[in-house]
C-alpha atoms as a PDB file:
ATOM      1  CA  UNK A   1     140.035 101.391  69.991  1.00  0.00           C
ATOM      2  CA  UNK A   2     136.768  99.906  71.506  1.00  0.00           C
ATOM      3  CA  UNK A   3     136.981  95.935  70.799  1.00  0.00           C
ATOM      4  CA  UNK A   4     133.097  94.655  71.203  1.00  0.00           C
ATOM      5  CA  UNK A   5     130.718  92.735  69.033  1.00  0.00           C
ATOM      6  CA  UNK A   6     127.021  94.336  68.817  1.00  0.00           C
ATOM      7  CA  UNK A   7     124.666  92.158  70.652  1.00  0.00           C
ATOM      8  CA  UNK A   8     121.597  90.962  68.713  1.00  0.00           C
ATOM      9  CA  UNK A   9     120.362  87.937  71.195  1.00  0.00           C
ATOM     10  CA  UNK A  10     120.886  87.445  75.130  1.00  0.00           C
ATOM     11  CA  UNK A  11     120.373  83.994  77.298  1.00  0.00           C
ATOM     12  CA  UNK A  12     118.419  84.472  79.991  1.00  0.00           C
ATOM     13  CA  UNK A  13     119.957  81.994  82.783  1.00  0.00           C
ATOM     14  CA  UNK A  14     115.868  81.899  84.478  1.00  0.00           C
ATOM     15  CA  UNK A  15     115.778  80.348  87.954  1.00  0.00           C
ATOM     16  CA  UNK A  16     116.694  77.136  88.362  1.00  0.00           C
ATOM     17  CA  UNK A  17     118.641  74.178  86.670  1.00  0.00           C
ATOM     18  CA  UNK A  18     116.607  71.466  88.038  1.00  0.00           C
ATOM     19  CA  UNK A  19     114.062  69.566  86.155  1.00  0.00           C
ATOM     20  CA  UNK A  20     111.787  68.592  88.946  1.00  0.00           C
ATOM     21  CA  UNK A  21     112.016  72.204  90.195  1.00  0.00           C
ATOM     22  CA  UNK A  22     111.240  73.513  86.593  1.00  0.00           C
ATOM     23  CA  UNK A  23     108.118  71.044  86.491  1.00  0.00           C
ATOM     24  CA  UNK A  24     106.628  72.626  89.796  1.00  0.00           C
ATOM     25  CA  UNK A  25     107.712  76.234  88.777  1.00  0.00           C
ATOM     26  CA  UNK A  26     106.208  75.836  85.688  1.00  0.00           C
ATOM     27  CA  UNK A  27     102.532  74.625  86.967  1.00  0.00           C
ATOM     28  CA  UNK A  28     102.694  77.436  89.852  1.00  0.00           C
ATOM     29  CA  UNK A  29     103.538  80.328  87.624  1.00  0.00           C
ATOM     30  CA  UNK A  30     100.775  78.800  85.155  1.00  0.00           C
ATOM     31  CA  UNK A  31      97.950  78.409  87.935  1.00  0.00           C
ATOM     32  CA  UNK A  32      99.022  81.889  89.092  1.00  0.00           C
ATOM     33  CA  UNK A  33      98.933  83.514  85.849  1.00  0.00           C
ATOM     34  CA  UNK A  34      95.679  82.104  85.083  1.00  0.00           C
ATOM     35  CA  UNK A  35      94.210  83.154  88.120  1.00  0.00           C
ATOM     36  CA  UNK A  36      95.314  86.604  87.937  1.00  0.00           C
ATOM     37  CA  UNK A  37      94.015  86.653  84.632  1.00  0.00           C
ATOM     38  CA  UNK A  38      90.420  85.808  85.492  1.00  0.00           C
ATOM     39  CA  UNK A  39      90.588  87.557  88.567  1.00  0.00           C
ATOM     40  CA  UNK A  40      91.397  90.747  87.446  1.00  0.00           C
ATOM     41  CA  UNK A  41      89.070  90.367  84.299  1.00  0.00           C
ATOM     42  CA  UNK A  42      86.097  89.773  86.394  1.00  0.00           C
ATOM     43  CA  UNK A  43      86.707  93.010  88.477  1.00  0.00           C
ATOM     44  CA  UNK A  44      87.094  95.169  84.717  1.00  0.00           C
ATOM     45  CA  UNK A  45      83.799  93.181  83.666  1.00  0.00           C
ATOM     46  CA  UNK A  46      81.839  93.996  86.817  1.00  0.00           C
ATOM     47  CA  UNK A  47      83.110  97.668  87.103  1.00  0.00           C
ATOM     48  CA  UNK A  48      81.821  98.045  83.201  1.00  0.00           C
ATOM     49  CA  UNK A  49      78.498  96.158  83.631  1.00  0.00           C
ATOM     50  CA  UNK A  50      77.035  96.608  87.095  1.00  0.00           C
ATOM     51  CA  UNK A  51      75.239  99.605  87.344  1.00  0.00           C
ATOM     52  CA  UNK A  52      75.842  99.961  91.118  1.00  0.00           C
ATOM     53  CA  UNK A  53      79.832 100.593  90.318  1.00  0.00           C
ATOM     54  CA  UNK A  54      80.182 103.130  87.991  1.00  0.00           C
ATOM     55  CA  UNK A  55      81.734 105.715  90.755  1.00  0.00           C
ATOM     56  CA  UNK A  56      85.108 107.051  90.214  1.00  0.00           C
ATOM     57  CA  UNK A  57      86.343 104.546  92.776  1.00  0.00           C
ATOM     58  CA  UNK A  58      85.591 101.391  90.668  1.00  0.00           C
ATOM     59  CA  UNK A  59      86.862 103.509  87.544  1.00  0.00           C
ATOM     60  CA  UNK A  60      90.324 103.939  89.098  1.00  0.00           C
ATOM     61  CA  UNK A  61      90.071 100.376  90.590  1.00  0.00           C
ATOM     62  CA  UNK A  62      89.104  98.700  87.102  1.00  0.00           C
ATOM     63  CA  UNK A  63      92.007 100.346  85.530  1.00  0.00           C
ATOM     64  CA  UNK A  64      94.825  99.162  88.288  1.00  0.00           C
ATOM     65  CA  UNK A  65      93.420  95.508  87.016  1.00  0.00           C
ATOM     66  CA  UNK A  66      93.811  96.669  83.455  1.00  0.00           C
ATOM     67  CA  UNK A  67      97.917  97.432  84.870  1.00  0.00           C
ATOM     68  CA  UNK A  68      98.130  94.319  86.720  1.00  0.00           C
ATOM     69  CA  UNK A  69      96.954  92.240  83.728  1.00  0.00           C
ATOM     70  CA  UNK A  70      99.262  94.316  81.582  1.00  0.00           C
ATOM     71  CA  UNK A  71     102.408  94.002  83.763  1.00  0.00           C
ATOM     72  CA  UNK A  72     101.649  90.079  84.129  1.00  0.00           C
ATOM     73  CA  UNK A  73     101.289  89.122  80.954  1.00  0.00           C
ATOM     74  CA  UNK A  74     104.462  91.261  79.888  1.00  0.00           C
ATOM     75  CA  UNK A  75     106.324  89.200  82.108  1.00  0.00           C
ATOM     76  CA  UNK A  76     105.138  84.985  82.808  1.00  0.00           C
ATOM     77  CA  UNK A  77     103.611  83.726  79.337  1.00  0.00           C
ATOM     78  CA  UNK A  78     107.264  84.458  78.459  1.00  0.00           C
ATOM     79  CA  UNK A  79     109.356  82.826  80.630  1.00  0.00           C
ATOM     80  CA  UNK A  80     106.461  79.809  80.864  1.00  0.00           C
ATOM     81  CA  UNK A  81     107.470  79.524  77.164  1.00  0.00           C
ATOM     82  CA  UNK A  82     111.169  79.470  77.661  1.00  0.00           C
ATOM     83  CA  UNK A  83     110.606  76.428  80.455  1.00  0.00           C
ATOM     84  CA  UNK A  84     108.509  75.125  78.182  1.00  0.00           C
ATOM     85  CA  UNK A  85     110.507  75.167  75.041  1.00  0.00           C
ATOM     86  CA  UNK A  86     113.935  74.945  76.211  1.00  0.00           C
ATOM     87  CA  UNK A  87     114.425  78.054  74.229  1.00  0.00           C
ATOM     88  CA  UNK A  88     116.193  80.634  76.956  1.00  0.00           C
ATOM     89  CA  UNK A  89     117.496  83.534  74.443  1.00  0.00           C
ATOM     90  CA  UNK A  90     115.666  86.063  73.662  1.00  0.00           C
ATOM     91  CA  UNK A  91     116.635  88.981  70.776  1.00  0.00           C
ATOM     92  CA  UNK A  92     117.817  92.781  71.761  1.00  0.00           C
ATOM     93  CA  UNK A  93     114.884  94.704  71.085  1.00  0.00           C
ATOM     94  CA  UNK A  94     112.391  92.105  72.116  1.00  0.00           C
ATOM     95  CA  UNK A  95     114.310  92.326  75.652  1.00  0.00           C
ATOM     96  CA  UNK A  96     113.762  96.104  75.310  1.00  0.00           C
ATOM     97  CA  UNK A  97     110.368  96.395  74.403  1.00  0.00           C
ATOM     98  CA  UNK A  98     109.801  93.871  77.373  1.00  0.00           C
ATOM     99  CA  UNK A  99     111.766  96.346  79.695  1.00  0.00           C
ATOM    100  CA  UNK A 100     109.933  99.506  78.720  1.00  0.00           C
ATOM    101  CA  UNK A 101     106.833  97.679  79.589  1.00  0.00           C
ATOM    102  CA  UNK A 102     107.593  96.244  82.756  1.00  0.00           C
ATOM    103  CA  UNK A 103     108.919  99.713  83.910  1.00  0.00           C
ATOM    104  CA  UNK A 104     106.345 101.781  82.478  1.00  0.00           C
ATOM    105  CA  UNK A 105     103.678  99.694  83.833  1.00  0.00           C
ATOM    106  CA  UNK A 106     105.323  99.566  87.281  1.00  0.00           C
ATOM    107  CA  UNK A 107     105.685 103.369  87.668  1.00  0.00           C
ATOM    108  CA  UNK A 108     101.894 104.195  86.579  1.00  0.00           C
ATOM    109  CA  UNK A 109     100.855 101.538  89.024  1.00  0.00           C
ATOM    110  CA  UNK A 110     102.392 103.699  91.228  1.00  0.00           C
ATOM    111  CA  UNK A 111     100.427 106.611  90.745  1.00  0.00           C
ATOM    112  CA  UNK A 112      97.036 105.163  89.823  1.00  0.00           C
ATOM    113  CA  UNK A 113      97.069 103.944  94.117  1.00  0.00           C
ATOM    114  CA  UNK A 114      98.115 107.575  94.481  1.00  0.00           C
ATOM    115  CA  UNK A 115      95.145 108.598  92.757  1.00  0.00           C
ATOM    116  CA  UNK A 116      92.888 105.651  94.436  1.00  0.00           C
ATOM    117  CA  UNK A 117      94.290 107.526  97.694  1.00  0.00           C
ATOM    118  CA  UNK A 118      92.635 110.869  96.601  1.00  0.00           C
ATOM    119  CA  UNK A 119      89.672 109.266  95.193  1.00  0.00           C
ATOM    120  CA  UNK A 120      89.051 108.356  98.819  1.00  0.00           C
ATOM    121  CA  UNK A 121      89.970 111.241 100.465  1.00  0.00           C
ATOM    122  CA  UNK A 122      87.245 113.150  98.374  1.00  0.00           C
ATOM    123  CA  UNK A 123      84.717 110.538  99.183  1.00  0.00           C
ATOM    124  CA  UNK A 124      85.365 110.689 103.285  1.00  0.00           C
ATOM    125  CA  UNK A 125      86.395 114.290 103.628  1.00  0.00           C
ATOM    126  CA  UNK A 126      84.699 116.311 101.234  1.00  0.00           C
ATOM    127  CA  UNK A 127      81.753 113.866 100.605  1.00  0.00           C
ATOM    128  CA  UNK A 128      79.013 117.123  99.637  1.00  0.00           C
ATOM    129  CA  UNK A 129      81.153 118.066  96.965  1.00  0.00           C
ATOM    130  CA  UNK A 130      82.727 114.003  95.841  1.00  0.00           C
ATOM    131  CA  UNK A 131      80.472 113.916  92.828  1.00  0.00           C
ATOM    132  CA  UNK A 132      81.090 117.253  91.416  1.00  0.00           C
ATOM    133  CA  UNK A 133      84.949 117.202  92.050  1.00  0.00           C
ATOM    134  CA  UNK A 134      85.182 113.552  91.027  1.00  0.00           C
ATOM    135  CA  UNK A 135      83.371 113.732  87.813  1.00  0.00           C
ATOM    136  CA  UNK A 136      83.969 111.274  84.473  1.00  0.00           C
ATOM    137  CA  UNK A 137      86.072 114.220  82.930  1.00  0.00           C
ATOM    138  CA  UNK A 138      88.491 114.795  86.225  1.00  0.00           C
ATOM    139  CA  UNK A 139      88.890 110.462  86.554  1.00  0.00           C
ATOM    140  CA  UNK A 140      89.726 110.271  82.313  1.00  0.00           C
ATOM    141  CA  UNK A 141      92.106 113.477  83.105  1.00  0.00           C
ATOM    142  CA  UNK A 142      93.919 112.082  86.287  1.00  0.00           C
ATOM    143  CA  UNK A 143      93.831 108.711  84.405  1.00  0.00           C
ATOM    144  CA  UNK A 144      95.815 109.628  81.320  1.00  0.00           C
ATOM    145  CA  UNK A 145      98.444 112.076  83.513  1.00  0.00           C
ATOM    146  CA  UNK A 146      99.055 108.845  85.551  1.00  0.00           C
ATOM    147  CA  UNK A 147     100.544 107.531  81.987  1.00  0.00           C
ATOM    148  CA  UNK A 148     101.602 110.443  81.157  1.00  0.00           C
ATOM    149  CA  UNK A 149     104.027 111.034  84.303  1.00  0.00           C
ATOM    150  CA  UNK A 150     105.457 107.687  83.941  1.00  0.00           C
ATOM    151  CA  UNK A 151     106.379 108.297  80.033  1.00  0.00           C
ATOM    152  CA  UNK A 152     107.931 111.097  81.216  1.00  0.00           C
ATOM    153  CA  UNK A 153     109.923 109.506  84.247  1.00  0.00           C
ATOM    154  CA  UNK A 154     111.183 106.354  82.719  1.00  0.00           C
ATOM    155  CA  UNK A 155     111.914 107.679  78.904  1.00  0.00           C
ATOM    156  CA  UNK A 156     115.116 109.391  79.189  1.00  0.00           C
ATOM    157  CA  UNK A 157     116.813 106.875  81.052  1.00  0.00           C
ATOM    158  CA  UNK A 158     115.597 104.368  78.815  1.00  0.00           C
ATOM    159  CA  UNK A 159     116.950 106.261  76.156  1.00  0.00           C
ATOM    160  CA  UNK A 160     120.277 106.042  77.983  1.00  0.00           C
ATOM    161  CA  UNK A 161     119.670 102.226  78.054  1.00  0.00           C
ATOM    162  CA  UNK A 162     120.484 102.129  74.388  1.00  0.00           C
ATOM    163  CA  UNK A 163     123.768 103.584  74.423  1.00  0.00           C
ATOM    164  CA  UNK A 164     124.969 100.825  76.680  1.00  0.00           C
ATOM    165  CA  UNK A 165     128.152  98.365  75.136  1.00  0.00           C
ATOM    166  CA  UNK A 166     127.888  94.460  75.743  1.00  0.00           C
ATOM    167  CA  UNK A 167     131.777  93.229  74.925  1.00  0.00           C
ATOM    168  CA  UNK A 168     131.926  90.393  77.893  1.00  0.00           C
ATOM    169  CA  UNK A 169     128.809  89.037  77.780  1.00  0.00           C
ATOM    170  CA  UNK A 170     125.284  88.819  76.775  1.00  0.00           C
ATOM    171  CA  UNK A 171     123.793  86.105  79.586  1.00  0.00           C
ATOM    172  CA  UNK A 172     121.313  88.139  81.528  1.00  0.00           C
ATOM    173  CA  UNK A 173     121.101  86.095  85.281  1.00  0.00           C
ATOM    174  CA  UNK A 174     117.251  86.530  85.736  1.00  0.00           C
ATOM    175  CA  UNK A 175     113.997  84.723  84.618  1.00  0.00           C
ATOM    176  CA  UNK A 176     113.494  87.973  81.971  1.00  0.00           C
ATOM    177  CA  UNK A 177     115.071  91.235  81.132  1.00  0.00           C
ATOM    178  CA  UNK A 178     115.248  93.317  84.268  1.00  0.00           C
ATOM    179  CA  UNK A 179     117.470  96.420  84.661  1.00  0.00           C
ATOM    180  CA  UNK A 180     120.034  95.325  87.235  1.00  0.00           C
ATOM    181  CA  UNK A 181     121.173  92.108  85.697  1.00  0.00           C
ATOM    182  CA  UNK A 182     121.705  94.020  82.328  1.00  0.00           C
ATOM    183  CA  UNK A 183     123.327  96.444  83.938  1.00  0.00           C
ATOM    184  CA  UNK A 184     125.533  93.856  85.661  1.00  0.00           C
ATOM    185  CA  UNK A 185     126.502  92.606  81.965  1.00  0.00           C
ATOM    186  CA  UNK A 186     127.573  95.706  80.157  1.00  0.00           C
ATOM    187  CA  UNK A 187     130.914  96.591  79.842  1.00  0.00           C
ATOM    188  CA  UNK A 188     129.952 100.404  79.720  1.00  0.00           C
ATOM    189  CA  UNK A 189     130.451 102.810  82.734  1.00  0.00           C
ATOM    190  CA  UNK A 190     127.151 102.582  84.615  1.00  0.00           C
ATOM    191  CA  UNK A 191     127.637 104.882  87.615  1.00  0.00           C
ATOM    192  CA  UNK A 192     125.652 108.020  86.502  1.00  0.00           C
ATOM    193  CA  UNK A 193     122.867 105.920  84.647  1.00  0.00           C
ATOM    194  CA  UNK A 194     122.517 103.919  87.902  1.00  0.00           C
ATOM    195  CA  UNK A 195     122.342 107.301  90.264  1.00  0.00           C
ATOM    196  CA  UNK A 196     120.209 108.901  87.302  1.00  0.00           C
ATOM    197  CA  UNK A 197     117.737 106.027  87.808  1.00  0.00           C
ATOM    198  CA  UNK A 198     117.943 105.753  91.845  1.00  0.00           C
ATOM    199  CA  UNK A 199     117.314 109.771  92.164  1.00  0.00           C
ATOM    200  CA  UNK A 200     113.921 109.326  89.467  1.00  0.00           C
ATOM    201  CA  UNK A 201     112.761 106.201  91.306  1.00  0.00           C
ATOM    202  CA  UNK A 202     113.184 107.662  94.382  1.00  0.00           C
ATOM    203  CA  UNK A 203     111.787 110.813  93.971  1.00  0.00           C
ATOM    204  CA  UNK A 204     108.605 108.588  92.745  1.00  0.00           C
ATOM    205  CA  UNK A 205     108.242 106.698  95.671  1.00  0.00           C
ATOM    206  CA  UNK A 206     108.581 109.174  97.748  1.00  0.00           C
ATOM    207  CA  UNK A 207     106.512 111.617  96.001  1.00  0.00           C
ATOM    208  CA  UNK A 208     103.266 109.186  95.852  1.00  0.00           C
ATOM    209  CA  UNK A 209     104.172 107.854  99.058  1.00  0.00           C
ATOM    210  CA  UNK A 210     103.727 111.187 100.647  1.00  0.00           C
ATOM    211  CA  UNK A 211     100.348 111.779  98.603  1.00  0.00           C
ATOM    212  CA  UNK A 212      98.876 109.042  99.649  1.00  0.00           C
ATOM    213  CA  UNK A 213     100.333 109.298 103.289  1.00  0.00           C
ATOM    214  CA  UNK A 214      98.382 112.730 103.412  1.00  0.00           C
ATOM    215  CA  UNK A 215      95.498 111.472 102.213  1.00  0.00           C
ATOM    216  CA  UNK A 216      95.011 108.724 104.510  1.00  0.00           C
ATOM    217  CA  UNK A 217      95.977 110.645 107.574  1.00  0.00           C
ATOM    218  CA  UNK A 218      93.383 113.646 106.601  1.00  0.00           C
ATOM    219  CA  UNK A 219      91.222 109.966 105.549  1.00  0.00           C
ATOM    220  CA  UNK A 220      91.827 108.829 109.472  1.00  0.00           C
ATOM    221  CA  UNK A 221      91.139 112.131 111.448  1.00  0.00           C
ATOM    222  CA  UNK A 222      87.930 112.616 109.458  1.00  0.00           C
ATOM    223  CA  UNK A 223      86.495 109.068 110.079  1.00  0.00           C
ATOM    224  CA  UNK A 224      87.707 109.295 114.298  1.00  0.00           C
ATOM    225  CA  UNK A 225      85.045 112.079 114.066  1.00  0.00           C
ATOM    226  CA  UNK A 226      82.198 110.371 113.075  1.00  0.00           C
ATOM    227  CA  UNK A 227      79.915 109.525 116.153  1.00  0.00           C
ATOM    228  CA  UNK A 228      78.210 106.212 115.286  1.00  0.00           C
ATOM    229  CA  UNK A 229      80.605 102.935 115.457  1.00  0.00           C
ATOM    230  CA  UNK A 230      79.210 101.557 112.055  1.00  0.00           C
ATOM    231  CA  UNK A 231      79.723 104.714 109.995  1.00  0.00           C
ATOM    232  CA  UNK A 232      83.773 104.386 111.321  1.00  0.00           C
ATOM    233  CA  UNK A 233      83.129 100.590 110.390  1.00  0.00           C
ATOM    234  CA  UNK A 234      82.238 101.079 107.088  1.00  0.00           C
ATOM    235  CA  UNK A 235      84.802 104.126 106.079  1.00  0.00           C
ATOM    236  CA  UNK A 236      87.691 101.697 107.257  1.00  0.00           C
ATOM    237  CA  UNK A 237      86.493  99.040 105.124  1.00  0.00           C
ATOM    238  CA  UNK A 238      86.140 100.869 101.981  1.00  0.00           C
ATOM    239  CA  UNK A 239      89.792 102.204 102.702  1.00  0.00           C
ATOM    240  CA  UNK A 240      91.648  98.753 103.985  1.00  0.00           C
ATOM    241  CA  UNK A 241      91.958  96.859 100.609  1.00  0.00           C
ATOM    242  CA  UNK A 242      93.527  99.605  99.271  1.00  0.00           C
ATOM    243  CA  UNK A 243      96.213 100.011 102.041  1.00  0.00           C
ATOM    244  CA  UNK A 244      96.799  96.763 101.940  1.00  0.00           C
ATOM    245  CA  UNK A 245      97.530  96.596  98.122  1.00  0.00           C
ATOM    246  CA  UNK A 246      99.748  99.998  98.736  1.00  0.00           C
ATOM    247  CA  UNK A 247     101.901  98.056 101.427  1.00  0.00           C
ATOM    248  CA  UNK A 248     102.798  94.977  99.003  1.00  0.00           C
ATOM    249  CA  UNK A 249     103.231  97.237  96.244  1.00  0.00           C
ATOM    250  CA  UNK A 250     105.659 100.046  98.060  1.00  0.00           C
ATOM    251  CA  UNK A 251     106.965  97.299 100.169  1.00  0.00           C
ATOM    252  CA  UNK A 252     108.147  94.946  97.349  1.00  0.00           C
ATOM    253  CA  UNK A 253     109.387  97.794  95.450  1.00  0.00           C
ATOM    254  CA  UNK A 254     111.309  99.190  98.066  1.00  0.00           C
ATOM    255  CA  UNK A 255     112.947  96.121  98.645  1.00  0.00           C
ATOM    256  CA  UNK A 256     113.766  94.993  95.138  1.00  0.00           C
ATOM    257  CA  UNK A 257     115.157  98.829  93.357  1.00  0.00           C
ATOM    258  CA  UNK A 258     116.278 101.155  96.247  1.00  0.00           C
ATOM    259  CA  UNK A 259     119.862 100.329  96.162  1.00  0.00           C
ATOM    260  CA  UNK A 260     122.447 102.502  94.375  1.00  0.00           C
ATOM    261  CA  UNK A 261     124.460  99.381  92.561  1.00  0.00           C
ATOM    262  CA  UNK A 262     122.397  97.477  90.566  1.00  0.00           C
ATOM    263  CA  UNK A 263     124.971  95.562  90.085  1.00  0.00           C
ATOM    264  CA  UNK A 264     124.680  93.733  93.572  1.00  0.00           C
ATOM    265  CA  UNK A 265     121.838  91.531  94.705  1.00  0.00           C
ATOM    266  CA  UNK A 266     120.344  90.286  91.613  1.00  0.00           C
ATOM    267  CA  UNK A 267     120.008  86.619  92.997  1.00  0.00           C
ATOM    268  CA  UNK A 268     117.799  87.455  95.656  1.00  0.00           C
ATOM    269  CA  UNK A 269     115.756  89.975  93.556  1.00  0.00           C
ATOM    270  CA  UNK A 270     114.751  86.622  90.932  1.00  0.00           C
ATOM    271  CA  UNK A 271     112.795  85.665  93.662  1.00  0.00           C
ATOM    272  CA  UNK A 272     111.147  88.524  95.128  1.00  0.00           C
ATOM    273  CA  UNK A 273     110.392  89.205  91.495  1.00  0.00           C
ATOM    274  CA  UNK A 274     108.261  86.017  90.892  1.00  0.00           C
ATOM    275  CA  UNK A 275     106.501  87.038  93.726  1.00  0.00           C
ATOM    276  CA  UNK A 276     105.778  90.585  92.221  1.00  0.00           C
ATOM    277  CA  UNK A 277     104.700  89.421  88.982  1.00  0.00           C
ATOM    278  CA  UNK A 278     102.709  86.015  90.070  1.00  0.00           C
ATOM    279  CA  UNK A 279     101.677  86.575  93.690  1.00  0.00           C
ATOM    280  CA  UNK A 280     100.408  90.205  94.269  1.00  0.00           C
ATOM    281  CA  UNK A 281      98.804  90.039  91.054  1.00  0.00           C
ATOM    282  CA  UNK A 282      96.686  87.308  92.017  1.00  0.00           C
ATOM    283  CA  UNK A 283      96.291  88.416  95.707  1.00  0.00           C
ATOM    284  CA  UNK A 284      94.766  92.099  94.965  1.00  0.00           C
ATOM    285  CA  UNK A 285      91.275  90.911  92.681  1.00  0.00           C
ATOM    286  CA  UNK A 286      90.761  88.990  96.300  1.00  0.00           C
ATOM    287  CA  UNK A 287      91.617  91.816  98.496  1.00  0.00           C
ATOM    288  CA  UNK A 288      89.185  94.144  96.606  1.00  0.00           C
ATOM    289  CA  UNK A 289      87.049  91.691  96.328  1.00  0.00           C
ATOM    290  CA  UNK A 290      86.575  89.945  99.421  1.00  0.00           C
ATOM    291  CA  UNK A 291      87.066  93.132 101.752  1.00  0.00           C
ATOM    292  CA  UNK A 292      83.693  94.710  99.117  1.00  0.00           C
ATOM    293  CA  UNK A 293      80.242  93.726  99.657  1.00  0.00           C
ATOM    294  CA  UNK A 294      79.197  96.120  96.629  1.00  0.00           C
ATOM    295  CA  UNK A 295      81.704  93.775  94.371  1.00  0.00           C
ATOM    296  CA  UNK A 296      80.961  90.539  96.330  1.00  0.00           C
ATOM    297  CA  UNK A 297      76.860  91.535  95.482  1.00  0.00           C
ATOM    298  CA  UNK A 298      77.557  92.556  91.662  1.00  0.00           C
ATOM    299  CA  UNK A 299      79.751  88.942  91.393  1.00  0.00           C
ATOM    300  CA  UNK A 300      76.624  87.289  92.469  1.00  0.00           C
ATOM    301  CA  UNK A 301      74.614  89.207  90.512  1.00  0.00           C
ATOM    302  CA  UNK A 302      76.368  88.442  87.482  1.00  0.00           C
ATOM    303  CA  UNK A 303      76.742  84.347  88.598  1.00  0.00           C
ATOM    304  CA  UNK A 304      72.571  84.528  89.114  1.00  0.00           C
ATOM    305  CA  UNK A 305      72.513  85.966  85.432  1.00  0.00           C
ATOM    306  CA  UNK A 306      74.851  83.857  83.716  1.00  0.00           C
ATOM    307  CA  UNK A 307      73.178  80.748  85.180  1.00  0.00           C
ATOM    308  CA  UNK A 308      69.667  82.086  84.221  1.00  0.00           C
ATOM    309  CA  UNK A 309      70.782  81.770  80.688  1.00  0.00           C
ATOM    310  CA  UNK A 310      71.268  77.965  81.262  1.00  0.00           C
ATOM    311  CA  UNK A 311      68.027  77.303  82.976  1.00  0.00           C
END
């Protein structure tokens, strides 16, 4: 006979015991969120109103910000409430629905840089024919499969997720409600779900990884071939941000979920996960930005115009 009560609430253990260390947490994550916040809304607000960046490259990019606002705010206004409040449980399904949206978010982030990848290679290589093949129809289309994929990836093992028994405990040792620490807490037999979920995010990585490797090294080979120093200039630039953001993205990723026992490593992954949900958040509206004299001009732009309104 199976001897376990049904779990309606878990305690989330967060980072640290301290209260000084709590204090200075608290105020970073805070400053970070906001920033991230505004940063990424200025880049949706200047991709929507400037006139000068309505090409299927500031489409794609204004929707990544949409994601990285998403995932954010999914994850920090809640555990700046539990710091705040002293209040560290958190019920069943709101720990689910928080899950599903961390995950889901993750993987389309994934393949929104794929399609950032291609958006580029069109623009470089094929640059007669960019406009026609990159029209509002094909970014809408490649947009919603991007969502569409990741439903598809991260459903059935969520689905899975459910059937999972907590009879030991139901403190989750993590700042929010990540996969490997509640796999770590169930009393169920994890080994398949675990494989099931290291083949799909696998598979993922390595299948966007390899898109956007191809597109960068077709990307690379084209721009070697133009003759004048500035035209090679200017093609790296437009591509750099965006290998920059792919390297902290694949890079964290790799690091945090490639494993095959979940069950192993969770300290360390706490605090590469702050950094994932505060840091690169806040770091890619300045990558973008600063690395873009067409978004650097439309922010300035839009400062002159605000400001004319106060004169």
């Amino acid at each position: 006979m199976k001897n376990y009560t049904a779990i309606t609430k878990f305690i989330l253990v967060g980072l640290t015991d301290d209260p000084n260390l709590k204090i200075l947490l608290f105020i970073f994550l805070l400053l970070t969120y906001l920033l991230s916040v505004a940063g990424n809304l200025i880049i949706i607000t200047l991709t929507l109103v400037d006139p000068h960046l309505k090409t299927p490259m500031y489409f794609f990019l204004r929707n990544f910000s949409i994601l990285e606002v998403s995932f954010t705010t999914v994850c920090i206004p809640r555990f700046l409430y539990t710091m705040a409040s002293g209040d560290n449980t958190v019920t069943y399904n709101a720990c689910a629905t928080q899950l599903f949206f961390v995950v889901i978010l993750a993987v389309t982030e994934f393949f929104i840089l794929t399609a950032m990848s291609y958006d580029r290679y069109m623009a470089i290589c094929k640059p007669l024919h960019y406009t026609t093949i990159m029209n509002n129809t094909v970014c809408i289309k490649f947009l919603i499969g991007c969502y569409m994929i990741a439903l598809i990836i991260v459903l059935p093992p969520f689905g899975m997720g459910f059937e999972l028994e907590f009879c030991d405990s139901n403190v989750i040792d993590h700042f929010g409600c990540d996969a490997a620490p509640i796999l770590k807490i169930t009393c169920s037999d994890t080994e398949f779900l675990e494989r099931f979920v290291f083949v799909l995010a696998v598979l993922t990585l390595l299948f966007t990884l390899v898109c956007v490797i191809m597109s960068y090294t077709y990307i690379i080979r084209t721009i070697l071939r133009f003759p004048s120093v500035q035209q090679r200039k200017r093609a790296f630039s437009t591509c750099s941000s965006h290998l920059i953001v792919v390297s902290i993205t694949y890079g964290t990723c790799i690091f945090i979920y490639i494993k095959p026992h979940a069950k192993e490593g969770v300290a360390i992954n706490k605090v590469v996960s702050v950094l994932t949900t505060s840091v690169a958040p806040v770091m890619n509206p300045f990558i973008y930005t600063l690395r873009n004299k067409q978004v650097v001009q439309a922010f300035k732009d839009m400062i002159k115009r605000v400001a004319s309104y106060f004169k």
